[in-house]
Protein backbone atom coordinates (compact mmCIF):
# COMPACT_ATOMS: atom_id res chain seq x y z
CA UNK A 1 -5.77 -17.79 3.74
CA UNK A 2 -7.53 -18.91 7.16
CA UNK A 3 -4.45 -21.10 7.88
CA UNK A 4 -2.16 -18.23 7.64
CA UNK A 5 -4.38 -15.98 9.92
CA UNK A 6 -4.10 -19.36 12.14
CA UNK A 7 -0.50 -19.74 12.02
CA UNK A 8 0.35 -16.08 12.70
CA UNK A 9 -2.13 -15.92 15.98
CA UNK A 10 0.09 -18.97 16.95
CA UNK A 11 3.46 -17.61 16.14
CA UNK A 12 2.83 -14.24 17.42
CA UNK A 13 3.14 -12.36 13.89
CA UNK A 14 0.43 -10.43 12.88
CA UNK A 15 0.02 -11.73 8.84
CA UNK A 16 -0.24 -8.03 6.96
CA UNK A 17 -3.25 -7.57 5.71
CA UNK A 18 -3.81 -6.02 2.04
CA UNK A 19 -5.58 -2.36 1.98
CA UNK A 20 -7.00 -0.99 -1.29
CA UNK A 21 -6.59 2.95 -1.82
CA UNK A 22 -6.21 5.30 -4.37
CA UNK A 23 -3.01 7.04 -5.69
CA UNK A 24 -3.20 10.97 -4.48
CA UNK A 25 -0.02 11.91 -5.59
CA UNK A 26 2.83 10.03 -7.03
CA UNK A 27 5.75 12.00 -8.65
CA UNK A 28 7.53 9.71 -10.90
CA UNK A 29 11.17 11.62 -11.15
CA UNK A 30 11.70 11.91 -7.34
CA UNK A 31 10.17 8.46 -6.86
CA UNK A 32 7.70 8.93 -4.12
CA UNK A 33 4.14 9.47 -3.21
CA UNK A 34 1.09 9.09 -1.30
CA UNK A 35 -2.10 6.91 -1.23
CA UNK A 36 -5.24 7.44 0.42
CA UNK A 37 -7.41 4.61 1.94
CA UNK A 38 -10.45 4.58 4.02
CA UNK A 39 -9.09 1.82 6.01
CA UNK A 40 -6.54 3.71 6.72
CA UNK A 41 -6.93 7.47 8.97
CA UNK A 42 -4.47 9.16 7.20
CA UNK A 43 -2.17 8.86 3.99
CA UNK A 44 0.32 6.33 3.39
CA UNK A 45 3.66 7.30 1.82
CA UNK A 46 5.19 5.13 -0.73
CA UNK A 47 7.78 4.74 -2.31
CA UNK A 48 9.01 3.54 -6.06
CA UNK A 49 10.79 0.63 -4.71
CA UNK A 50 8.10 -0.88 -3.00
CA UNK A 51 5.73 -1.03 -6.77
CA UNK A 52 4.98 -4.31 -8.61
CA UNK A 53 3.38 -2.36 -10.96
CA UNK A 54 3.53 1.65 -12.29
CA UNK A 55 1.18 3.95 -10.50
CA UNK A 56 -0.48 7.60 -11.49
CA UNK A 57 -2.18 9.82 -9.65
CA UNK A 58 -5.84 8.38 -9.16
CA UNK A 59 -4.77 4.72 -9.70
CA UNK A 60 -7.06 2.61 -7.83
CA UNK A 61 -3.88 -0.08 -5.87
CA UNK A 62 -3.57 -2.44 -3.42
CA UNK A 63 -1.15 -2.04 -0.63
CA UNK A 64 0.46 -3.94 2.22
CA UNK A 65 1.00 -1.10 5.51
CA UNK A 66 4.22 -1.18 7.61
CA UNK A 67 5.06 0.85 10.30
CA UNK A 68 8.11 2.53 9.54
CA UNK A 69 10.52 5.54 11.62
CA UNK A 70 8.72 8.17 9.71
CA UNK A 71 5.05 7.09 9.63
CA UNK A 72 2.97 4.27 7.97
CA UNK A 73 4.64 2.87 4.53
CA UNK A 74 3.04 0.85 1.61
CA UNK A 75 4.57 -2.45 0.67
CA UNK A 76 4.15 -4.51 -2.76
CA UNK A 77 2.09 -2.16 -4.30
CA UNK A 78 0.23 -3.32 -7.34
CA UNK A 79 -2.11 -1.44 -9.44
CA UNK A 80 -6.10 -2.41 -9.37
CA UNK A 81 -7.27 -0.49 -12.10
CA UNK A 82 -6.23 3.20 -13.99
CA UNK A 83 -7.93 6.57 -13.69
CA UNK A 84 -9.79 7.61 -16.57
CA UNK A 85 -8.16 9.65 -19.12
């Protein structure tokens, strides 16, 4: 981890760093939602292609941000642990 922090201050990438969040809304059949993070000021959209795993609304994920032409974007989205039932 450190030497890819290392290697990206040296290359002039920024590595992206993985946020944590929950799921605020996530409509399955039009294959979009949101995600709300603390680390984050305001929601992050995301979409079904970027999820390594299947997300409901209050799904605790975590997230890779990208800035995209309409706002902030979650990348590789995987799923931390389920809302209760």
């Amino acid at each position: 981890m450190w030497l890819k922090k290392v290697l990206s201050i040296f290359s002039g990438q920024e590595a992206p760093l993985e946020k944590q969040g929950k799921v605020k809304f996530f409509n399955r059949k039009k294959g979009y939602g949101f995600i709300e993070s603390e680390h984050v000021d305001r929601d992050v959209f995301v979409h079904v292609t970027n999820l390594k795993d299947q997300i409901n609304k209050g799904d605790e994920v975590a997230f890779e941000v990208e800035a995209s032409d309409k706002g902030l974007e979650a990348r590789k989205v995987r799923l931390l642990q389920q809302a209760a039932q």
